[in-house]
Protein backbone atom coordinates (compact mmCIF):
# COMPACT_ATOMS: atom_id res chain seq x y z
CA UNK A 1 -68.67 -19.03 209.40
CA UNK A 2 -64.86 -18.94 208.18
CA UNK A 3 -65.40 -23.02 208.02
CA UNK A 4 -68.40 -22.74 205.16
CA UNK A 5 -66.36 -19.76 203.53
CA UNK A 6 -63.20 -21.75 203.24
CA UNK A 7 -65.35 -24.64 201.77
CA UNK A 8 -66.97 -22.75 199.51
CA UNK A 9 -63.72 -20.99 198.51
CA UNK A 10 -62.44 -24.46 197.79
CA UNK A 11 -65.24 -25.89 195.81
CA UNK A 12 -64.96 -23.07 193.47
CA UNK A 13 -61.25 -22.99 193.29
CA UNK A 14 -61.35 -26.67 192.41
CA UNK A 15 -63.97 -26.13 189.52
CA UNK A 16 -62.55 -22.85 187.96
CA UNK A 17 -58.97 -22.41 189.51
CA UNK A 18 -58.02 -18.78 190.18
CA UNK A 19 -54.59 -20.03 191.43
CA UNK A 20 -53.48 -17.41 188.41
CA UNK A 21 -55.90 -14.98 189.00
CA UNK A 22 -54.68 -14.47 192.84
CA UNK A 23 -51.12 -14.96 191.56
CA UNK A 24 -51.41 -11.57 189.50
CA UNK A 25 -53.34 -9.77 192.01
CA UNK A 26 -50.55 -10.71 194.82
CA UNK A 27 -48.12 -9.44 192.66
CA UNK A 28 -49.35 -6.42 190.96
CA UNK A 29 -47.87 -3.05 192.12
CA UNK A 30 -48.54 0.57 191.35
CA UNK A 31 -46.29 3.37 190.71
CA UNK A 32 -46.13 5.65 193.61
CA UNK A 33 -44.64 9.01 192.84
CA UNK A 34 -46.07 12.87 193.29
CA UNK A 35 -47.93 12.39 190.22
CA UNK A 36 -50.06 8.92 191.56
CA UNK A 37 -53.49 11.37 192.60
CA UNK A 38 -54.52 11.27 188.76
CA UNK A 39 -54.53 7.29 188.33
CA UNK A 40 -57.19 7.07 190.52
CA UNK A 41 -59.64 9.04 188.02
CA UNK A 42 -59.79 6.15 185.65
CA UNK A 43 -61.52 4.38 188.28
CA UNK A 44 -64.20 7.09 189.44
CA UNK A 45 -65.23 7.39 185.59
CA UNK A 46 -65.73 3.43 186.03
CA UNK A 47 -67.92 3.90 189.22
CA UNK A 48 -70.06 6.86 187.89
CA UNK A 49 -70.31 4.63 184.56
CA UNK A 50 -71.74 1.52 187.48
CA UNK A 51 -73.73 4.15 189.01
CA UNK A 52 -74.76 5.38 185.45
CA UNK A 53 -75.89 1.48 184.20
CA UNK A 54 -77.73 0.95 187.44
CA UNK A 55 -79.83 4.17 187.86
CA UNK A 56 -80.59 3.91 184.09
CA UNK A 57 -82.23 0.65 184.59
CA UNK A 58 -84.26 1.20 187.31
CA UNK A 59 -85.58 4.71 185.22
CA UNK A 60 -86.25 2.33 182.29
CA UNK A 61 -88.93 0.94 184.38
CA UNK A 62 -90.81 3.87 184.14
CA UNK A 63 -89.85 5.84 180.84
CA UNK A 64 -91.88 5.30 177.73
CA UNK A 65 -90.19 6.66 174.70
CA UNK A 66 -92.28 8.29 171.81
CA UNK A 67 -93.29 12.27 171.77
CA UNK A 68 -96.60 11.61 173.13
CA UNK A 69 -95.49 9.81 176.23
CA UNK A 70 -91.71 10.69 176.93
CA UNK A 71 -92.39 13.77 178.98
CA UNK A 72 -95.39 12.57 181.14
CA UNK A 73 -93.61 9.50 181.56
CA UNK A 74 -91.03 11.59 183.44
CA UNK A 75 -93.48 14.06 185.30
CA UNK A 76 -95.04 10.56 186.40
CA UNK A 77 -91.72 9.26 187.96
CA UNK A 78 -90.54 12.49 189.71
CA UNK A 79 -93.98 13.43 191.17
CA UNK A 80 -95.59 10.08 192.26
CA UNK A 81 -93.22 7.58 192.32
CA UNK A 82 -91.52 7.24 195.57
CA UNK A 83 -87.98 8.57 195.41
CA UNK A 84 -88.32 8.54 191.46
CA UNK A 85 -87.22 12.42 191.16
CA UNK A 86 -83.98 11.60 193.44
CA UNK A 87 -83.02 8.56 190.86
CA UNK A 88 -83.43 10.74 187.92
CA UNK A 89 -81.34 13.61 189.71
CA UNK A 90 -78.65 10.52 190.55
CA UNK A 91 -78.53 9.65 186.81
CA UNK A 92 -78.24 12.95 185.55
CA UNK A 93 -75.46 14.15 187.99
CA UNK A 94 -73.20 11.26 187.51
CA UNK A 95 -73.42 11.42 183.93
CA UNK A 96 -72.15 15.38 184.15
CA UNK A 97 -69.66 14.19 186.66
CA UNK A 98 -68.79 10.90 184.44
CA UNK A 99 -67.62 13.48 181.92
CA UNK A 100 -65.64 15.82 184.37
CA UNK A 101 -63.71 12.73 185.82
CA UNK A 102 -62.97 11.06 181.98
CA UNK A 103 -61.97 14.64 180.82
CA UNK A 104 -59.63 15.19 184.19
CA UNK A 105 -58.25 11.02 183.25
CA UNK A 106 -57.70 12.18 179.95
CA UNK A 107 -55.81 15.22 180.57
CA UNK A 108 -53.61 13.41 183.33
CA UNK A 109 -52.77 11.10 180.77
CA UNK A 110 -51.58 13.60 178.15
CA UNK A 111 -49.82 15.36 180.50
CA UNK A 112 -48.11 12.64 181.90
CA UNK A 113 -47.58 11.03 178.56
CA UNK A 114 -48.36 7.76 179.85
CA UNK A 115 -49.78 7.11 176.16
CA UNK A 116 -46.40 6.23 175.17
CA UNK A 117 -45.46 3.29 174.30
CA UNK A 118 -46.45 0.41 174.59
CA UNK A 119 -49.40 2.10 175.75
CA UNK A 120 -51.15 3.79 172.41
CA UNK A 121 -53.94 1.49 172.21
CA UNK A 122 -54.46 1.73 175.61
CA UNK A 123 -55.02 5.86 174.79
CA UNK A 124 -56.66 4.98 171.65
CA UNK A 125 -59.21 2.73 173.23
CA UNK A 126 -60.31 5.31 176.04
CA UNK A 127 -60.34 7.98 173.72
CA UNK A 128 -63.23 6.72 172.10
CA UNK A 129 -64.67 5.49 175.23
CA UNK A 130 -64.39 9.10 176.01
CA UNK A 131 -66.10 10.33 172.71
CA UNK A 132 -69.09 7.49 173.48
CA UNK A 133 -69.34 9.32 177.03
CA UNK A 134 -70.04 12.62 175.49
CA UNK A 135 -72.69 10.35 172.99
CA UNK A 136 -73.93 9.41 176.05
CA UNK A 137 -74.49 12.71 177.33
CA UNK A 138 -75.96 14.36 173.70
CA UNK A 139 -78.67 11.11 173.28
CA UNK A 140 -79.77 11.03 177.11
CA UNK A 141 -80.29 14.72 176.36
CA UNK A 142 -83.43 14.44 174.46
CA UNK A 143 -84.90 11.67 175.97
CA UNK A 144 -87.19 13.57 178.42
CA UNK A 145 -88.74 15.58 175.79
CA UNK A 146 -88.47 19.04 177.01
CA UNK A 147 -87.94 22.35 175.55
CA UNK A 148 -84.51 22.83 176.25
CA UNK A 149 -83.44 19.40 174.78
CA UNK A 150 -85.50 19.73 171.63
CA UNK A 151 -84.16 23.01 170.71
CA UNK A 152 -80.46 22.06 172.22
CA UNK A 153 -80.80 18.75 170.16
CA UNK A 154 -81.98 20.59 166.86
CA UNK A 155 -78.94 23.33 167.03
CA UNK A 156 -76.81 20.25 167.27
CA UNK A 157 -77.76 18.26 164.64
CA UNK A 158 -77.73 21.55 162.66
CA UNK A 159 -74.57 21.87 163.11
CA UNK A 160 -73.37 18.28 161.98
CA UNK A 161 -75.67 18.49 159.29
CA UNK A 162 -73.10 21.72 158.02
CA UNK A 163 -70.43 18.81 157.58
CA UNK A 164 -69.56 19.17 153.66
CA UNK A 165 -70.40 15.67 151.66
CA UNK A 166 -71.49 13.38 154.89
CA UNK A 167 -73.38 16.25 156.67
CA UNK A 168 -76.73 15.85 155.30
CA UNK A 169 -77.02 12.00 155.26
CA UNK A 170 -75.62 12.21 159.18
CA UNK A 171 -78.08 14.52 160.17
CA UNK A 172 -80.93 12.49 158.92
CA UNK A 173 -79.93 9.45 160.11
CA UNK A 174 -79.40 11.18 163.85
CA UNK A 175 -82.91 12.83 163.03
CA UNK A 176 -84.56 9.59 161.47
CA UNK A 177 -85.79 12.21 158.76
CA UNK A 178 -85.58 15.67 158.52
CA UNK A 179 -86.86 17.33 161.43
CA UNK A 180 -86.61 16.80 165.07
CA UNK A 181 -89.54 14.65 165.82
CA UNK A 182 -90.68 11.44 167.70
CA UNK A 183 -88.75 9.54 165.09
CA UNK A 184 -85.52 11.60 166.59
CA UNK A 185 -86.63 10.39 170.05
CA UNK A 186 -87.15 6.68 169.36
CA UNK A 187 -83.08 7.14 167.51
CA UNK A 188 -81.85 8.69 170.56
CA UNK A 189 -83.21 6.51 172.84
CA UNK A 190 -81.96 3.27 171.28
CA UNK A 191 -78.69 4.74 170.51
CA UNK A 192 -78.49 5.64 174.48
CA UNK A 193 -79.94 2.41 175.65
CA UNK A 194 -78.87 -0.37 173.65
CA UNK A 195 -76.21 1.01 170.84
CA UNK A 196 -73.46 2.89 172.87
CA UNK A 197 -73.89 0.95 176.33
CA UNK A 198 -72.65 -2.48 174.00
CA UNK A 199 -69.91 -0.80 172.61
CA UNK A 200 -68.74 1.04 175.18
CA UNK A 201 -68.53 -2.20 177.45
CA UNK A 202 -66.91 -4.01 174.45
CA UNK A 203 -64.09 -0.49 174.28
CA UNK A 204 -63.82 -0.53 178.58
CA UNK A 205 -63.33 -4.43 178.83
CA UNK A 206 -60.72 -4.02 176.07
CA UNK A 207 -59.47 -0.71 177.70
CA UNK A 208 -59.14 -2.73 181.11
CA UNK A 209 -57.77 -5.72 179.79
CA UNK A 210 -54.99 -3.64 178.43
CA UNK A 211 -54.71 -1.77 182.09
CA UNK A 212 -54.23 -4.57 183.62
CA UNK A 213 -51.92 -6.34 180.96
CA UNK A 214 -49.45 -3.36 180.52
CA UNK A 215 -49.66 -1.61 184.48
CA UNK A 216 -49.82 2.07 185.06
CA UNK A 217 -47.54 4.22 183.48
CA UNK A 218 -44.72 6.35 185.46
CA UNK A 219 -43.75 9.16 184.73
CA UNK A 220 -40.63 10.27 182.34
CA UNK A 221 -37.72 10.40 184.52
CA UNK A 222 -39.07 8.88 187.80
CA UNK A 223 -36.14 6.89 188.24
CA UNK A 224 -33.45 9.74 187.72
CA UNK A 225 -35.32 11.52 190.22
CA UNK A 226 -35.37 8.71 193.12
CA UNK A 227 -39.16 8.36 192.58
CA UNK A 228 -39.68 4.56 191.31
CA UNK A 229 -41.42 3.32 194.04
CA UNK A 230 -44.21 1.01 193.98
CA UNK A 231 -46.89 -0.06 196.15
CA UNK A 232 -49.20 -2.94 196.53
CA UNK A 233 -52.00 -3.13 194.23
CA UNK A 234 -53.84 -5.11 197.30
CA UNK A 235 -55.05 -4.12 199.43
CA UNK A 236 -53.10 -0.71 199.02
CA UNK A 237 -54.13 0.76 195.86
CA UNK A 238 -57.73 -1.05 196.12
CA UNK A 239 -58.56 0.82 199.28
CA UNK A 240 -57.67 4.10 198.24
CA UNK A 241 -59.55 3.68 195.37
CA UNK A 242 -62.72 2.64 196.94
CA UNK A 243 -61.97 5.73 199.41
CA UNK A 244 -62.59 7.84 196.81
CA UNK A 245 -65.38 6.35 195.13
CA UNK A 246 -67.02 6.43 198.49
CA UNK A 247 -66.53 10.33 198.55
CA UNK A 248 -67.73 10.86 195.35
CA UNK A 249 -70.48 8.87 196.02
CA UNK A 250 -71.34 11.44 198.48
CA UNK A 251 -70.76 14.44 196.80
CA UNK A 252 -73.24 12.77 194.00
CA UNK A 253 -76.19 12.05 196.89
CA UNK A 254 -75.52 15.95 197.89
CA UNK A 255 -75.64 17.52 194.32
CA UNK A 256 -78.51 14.98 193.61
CA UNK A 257 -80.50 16.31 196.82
CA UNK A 258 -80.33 19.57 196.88
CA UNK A 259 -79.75 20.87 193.48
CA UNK A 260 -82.32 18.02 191.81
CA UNK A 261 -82.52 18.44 188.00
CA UNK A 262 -85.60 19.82 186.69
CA UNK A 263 -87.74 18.25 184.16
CA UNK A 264 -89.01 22.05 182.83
CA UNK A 265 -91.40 22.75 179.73
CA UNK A 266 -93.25 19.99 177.54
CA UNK A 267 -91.70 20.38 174.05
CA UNK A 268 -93.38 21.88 171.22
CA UNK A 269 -92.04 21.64 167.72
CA UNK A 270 -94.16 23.95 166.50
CA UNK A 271 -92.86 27.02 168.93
CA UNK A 272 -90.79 29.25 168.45
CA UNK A 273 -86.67 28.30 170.19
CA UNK A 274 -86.24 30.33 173.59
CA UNK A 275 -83.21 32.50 174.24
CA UNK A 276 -80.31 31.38 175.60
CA UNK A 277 -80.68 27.61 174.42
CA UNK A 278 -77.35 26.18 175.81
CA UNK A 279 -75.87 22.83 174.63
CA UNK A 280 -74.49 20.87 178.20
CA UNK A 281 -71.26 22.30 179.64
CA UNK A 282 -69.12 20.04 177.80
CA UNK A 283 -70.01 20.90 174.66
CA UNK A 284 -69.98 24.72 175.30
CA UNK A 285 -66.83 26.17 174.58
CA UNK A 286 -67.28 24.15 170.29
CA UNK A 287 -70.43 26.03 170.60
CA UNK A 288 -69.48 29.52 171.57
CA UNK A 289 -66.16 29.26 169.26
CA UNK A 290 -69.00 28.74 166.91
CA UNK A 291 -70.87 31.74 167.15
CA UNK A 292 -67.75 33.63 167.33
CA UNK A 293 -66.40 32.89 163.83
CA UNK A 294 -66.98 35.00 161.00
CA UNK A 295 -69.66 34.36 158.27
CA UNK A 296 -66.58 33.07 155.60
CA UNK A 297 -63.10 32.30 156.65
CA UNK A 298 -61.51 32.56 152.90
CA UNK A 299 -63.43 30.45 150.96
CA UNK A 300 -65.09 28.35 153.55
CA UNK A 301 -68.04 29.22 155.73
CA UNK A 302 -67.19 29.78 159.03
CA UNK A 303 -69.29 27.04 160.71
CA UNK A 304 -68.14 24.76 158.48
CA UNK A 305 -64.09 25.58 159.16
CA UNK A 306 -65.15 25.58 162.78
CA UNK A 307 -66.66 21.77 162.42
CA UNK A 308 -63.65 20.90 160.36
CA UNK A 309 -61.03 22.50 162.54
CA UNK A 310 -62.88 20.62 165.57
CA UNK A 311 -62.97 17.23 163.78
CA UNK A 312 -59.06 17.50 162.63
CA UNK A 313 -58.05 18.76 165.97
CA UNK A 314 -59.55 15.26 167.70
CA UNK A 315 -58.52 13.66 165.00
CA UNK A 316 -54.75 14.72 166.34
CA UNK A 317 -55.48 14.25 169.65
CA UNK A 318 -56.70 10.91 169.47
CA UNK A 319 -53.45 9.44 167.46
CA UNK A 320 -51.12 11.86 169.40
CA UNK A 321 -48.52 8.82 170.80
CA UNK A 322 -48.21 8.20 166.80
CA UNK A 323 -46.82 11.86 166.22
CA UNK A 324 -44.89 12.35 169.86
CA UNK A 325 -41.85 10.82 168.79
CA UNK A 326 -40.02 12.14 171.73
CA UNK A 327 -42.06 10.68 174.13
CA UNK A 328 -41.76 7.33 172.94
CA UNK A 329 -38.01 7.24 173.32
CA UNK A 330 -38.33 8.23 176.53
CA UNK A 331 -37.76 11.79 176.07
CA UNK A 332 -39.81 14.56 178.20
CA UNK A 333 -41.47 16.52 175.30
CA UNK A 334 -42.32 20.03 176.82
CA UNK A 335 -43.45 20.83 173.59
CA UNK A 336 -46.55 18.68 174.37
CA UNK A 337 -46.55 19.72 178.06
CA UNK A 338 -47.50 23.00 176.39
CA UNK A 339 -50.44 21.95 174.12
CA UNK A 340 -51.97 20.22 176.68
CA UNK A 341 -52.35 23.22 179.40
CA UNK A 342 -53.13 25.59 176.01
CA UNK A 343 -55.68 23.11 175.34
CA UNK A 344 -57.33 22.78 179.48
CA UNK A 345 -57.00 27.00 179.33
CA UNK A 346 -58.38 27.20 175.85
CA UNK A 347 -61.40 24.85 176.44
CA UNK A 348 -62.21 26.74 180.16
CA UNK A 349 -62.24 30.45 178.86
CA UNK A 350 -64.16 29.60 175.97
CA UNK A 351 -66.55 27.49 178.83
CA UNK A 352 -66.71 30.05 180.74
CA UNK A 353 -67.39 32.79 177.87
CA UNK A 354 -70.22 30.79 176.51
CA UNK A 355 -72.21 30.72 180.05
CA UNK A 356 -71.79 34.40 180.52
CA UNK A 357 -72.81 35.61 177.01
């Protein structure tokens, strides 16, 4: 057996030569400090994205888009197909969990200011991988054509459609007209099938290539404080990281089992909305600030300021290592140490407010 590996090992390396590729590997460390937990998130957003692509796939086997067919389509795989109702729970978990792990990468990363340089396009680059995850989460949302999505879906594009100027023409071009219909449906699901999946693997091959290129960052003053280790990428770092995916992987198959999502109510555009229709978690605390604002902040209507104050603030975020001038002279800015736990407590009361109101 080792004979006909080492032979095949060979006639590849002689026909593609990864003499450079095992080069890097064999000499690529990571930082190892009290702050190394949080670089392994990167790479559970990766695996719930693999677990994301594959489980989507096999669903696409069995999911006909169009309002007559989407929700049946559904009922059909959860209630006859063998196992069908655990792969939809699978894909619907680790996209909830996709977005927990990016936000928790995300954060890390702020906090750490490991955007600094000559890592901002690294930052930039998963910021809007992180923006196409929450896409992600508001097109799959629709897709199986049930109450709570149509209604969820129609509040949201409501509320882009308040946008002054652009509003209007976004909304109808998210709506394919100007009502929620099938035409919405058939958007959504080539925007979540075909449109965001290319360019987010364009945005994470770019994002990795940059990883890889640049190394992880380590924290500002590691070395005054004796904590500039390093340790092997491989097998070191590798195996840890798979340890973790393998956990998560677990927690998935347990939240997928026993709390399987449920396909509920057949939507009908001609009823009237339920109460207590609930955008997903994520978007929950934009939604409650929402409905907490006053009819007219000065001159402005309130939604509107909201939208705007929302779009400026990520806006800010997103080009933050272009405005922390500290940080990128290698200064600890506890300024921005600050914003970023206002921001984590800001987003979690407001969370939490919306799902108890």
């Amino acid at each position: 057996m080792k004979s006909i590996i080492t032979a095949v090992s060979g006639w590849v390396e002689e026909r593609v030569d990864l003499s450079g590729v095992k080069e890097f590997i064999a000499h690529k460390s990571v930082p190892k400090n009290r702050h190394s937990i949080w670089y392994y998130f990167g790479g559970v957003t990766l695996f719930l994205f693999i677990v994301q692509v594959i489980s989507g796939i096999l669903l696409l086997f069995y999911y006909r888009p169009g309002a007559d067919t989407a929700f049946e389509s559904i009922r059909f795989l959860m209630t006859k197909v063998q196992f069908g109702w655990l792969m939809r729970s699978v894909h619907s978990w680790s996209a909830n969990l996709m977005v927990l792990a990016a936000a928790v990468h995300m954060f890390s990363v702020f906090l750490t200011k490991a955007y600094r340089k000559p890592r901002e396009m690294t930052w930039v680059s998963g910021m809007l991988l992180f923006f196409l995850s929450l896409g992600f989460g508001f097109s799959g949302y629709l897709l199986p054509w049930n109450e709570l999505a149509f209604f969820a879906t129609k509040v949201g594009t409501d509320i882009a459609g308040s946008v002054p100027v652009v509003g209007h023409p976004i909304m109808e071009l998210l709506r394919g007209g100007p009502d929620v219909g099938g035409a919405t449906l058939s958007r959504f699901f080539g925007f979540h099938v075909a449109l965001f999946p290319a360019i987010f693997t364009v945005l994470l091959t770019v994002h990795l290539l940059l990883v890889q290129k640049q190394g992880m960052s380590s924290p500002i003053g590691a070395a005054e404080h004796g904590e500039e280790k390093t340790m092997p990428f491989f097998p070191n770092f590798v195996l840890r990281d798979l340890l973790l995916w393998l956990i998560v992987l677990n927690i998935l198959a347990i939240l997928a089992v026993f709390f399987p999502w449920e396909l509920g109510v057949k939507a009908d555009p001609f009823a009237a909305a339920p109460a207590g229709i609930l955008p997903e978690w994520y978007f929950l605390f934009m939604f409650q600030i929402l409905k907490l604002l006053p009819a007219h902040i000065w001159f402005i209507e309130g939604e509107v300021f909201g939208i705007l104050f929302f779009g400026v603030a990520g806006l800010l975020w997103v080009l933050v290592p272009f405005w922390d001038r500290a940080s990128q002279r290698g200064e600890n800015n506890r300024w921005f140490t600050y914003l970023g736990i206002f921001v984590i407590v800001f987003i979690l009361f407001f969370t939490i407010l919306g799902w108890v109101m």
